[in-house]
N, C-alpha and C. Protein backbone atom coordinates (compact mmCIF):
# COMPACT_ATOMS: atom_id res chain seq x y z
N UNK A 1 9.94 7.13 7.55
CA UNK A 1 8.79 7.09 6.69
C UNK A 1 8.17 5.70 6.79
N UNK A 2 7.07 5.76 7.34
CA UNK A 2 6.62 4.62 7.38
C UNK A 2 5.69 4.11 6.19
N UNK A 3 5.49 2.82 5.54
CA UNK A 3 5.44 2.49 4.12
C UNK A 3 4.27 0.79 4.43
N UNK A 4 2.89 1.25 3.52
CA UNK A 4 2.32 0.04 3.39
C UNK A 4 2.31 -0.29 2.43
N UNK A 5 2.45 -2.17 2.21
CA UNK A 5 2.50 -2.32 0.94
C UNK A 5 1.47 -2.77 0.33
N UNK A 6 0.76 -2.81 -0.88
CA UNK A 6 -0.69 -3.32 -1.25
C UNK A 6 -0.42 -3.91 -2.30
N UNK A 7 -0.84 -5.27 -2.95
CA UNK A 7 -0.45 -5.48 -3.79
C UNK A 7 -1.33 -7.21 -3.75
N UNK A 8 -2.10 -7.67 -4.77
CA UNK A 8 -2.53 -8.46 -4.87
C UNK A 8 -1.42 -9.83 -4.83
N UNK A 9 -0.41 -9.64 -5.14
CA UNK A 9 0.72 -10.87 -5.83
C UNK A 9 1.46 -11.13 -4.70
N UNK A 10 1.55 -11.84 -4.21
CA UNK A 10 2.49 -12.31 -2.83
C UNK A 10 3.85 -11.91 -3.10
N UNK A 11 4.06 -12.10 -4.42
CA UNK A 11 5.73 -12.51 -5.02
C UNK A 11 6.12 -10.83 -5.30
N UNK A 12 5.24 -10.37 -5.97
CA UNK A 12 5.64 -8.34 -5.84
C UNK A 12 5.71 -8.09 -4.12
N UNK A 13 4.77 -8.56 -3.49
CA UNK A 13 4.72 -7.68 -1.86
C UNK A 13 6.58 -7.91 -1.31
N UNK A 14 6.71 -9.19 -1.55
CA UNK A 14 7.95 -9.53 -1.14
C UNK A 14 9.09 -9.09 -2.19
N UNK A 15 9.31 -8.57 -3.31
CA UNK A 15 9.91 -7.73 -3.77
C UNK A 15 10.11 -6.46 -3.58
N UNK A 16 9.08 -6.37 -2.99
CA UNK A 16 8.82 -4.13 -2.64
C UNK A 16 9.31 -4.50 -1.53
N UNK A 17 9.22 -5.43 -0.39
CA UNK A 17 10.11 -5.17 0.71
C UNK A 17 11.45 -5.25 0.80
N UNK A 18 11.68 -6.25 -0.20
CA UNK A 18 13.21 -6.34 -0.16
C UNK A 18 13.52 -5.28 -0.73
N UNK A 19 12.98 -4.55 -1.38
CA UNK A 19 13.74 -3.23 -2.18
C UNK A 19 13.77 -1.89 -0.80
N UNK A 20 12.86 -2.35 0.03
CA UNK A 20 12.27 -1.25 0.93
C UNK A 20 13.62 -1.18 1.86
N UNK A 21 14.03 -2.60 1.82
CA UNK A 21 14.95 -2.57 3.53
C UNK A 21 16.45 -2.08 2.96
N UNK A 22 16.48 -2.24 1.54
CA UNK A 22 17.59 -0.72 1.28
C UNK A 22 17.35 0.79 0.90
N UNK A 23 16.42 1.20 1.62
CA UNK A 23 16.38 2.63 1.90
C UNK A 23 16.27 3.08 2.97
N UNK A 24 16.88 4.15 2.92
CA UNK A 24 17.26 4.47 4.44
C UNK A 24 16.15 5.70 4.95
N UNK A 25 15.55 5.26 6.23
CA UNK A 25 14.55 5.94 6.91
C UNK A 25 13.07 5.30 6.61
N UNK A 26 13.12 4.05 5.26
CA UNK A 26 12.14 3.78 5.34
C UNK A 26 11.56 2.47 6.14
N UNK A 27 10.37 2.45 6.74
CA UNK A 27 10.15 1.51 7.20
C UNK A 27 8.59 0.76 7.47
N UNK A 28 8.53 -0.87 7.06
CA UNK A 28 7.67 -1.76 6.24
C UNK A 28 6.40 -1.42 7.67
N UNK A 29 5.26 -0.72 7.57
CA UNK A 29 4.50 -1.28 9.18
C UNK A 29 3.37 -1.82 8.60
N UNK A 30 2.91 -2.57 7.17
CA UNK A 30 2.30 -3.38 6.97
C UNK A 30 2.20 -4.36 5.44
N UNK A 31 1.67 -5.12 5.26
CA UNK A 31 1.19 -5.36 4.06
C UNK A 31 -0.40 -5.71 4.02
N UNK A 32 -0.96 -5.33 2.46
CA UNK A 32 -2.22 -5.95 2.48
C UNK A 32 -2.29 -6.40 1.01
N UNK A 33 -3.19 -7.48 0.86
CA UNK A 33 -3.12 -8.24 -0.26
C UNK A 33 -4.23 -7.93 -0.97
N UNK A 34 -5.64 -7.09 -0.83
CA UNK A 34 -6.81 -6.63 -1.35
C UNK A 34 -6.92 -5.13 -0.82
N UNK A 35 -7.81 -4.74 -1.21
CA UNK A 35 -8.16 -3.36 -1.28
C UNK A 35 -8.98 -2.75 0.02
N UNK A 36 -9.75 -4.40 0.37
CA UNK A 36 -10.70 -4.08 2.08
C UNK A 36 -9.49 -3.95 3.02
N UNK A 37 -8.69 -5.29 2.82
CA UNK A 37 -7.26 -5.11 3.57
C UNK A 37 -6.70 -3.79 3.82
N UNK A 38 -6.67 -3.36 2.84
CA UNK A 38 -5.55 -1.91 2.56
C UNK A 38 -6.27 -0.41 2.91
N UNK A 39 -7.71 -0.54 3.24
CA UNK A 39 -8.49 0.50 3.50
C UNK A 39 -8.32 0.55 5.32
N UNK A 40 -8.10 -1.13 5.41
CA UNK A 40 -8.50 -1.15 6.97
C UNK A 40 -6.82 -0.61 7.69
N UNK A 41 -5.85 -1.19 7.01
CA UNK A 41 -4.67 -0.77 7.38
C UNK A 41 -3.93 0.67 7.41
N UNK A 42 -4.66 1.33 6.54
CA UNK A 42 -4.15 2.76 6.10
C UNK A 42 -4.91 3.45 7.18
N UNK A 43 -6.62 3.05 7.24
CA UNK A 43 -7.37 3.71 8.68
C UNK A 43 -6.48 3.84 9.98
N UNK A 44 -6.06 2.47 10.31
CA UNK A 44 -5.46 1.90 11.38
C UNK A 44 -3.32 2.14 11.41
N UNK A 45 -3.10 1.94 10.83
CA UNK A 45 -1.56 2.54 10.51
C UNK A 45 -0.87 3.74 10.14
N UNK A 46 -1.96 4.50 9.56
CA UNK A 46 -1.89 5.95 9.40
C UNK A 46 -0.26 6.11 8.31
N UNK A 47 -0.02 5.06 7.42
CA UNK A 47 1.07 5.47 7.01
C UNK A 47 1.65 6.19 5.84
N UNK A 48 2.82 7.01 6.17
CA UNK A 48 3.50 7.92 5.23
C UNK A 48 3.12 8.04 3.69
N UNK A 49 3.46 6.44 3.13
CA UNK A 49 3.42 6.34 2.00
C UNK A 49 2.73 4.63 2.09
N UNK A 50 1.92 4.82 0.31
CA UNK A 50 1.19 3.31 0.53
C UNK A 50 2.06 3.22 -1.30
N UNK A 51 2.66 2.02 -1.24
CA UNK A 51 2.77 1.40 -2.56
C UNK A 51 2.21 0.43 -2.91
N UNK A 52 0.96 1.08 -4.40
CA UNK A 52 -0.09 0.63 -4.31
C UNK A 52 -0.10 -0.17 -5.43
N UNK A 53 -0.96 -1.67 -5.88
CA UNK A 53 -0.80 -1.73 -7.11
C UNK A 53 -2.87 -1.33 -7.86
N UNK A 54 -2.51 -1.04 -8.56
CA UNK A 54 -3.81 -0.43 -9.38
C UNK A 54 -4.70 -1.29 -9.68
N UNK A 55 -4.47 -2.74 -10.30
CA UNK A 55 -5.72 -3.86 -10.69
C UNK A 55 -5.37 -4.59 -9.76
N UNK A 56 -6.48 -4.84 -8.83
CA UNK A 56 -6.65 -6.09 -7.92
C UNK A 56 -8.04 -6.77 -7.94
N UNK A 57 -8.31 -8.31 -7.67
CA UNK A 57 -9.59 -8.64 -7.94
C UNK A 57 -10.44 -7.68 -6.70
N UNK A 58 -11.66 -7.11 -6.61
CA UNK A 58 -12.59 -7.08 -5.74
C UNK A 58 -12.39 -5.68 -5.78
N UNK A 59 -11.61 -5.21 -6.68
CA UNK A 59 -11.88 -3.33 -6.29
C UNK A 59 -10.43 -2.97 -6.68
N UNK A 60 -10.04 -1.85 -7.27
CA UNK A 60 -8.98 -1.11 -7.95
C UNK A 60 -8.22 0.45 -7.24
N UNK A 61 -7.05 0.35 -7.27
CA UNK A 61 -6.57 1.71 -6.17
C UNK A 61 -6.92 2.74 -6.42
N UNK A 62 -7.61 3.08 -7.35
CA UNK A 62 -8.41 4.33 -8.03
C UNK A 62 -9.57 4.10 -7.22
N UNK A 63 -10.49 3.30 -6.86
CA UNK A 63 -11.24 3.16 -5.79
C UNK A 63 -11.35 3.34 -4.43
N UNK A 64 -10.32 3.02 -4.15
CA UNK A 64 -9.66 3.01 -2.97
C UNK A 64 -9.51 4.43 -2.46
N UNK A 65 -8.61 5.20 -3.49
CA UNK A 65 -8.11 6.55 -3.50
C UNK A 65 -9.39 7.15 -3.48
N UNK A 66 -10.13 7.29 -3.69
CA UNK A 66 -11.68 7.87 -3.90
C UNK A 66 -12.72 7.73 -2.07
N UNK A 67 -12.24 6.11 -1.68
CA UNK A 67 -12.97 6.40 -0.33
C UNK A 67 -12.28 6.64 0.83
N UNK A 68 -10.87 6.91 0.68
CA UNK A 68 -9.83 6.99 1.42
C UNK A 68 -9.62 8.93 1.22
N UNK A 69 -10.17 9.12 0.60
CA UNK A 69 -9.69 10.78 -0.28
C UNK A 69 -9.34 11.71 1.04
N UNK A 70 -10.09 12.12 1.85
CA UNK A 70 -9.80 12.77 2.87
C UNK A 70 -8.49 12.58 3.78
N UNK A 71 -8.35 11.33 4.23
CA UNK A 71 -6.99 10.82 4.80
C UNK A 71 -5.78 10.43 3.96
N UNK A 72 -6.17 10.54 2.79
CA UNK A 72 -4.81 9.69 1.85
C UNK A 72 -3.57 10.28 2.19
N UNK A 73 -3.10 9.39 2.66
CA UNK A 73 -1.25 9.58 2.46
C UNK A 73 -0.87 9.21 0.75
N UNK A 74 0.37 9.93 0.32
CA UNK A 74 1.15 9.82 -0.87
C UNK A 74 0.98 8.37 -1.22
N UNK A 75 0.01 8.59 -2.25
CA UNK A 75 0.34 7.25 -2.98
C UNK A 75 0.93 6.94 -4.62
N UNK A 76 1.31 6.03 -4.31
CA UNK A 76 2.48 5.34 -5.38
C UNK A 76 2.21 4.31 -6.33
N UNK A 77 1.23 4.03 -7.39
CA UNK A 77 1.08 3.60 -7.73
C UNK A 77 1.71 2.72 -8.96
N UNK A 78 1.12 1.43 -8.97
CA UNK A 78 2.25 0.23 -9.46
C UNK A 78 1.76 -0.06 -10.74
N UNK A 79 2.12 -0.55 -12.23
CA UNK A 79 1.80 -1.65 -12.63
C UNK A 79 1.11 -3.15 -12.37
């Protein structure tokens, strides 16, 4: 399962990975820190699952989910 992570906070991205590399089958093929980031990576990475967080400055994953709607992979949304 391949897994992007989105998340405005440097210090969460690097928590969701360390939580990521003890599960088994899953695996990290990006991070993005904004929402343009995370539109361009999900286009381009095509991955399984995105763990997303919901308030970020410049646009919100409810946004995201809306111009992404057709391609969305399972998303997971964060606090």
């Amino acid at each position: 399962m391949d897994v992007l992570v989105v998340d405005d906070s440097r210090l969460a991205r690097l928590e969701l990975v360390e939580q990521l590399n003890h599960i088994s089958g899953a695996s990290l093929v990006g991070e993005a820190a904004n929402i343009r980031q995370a539109k361009q990576q999900i286009e381009s990475l095509k991955p399984d699952v995105v763990l997303l967080d919901i308030n970020m400055p410049g646009g919100d994953g409810l946004e995201l989910l809306a111009k992404i709607k057709a391609r969305a992979p399972l998303m997971i949304t964060m606090p």
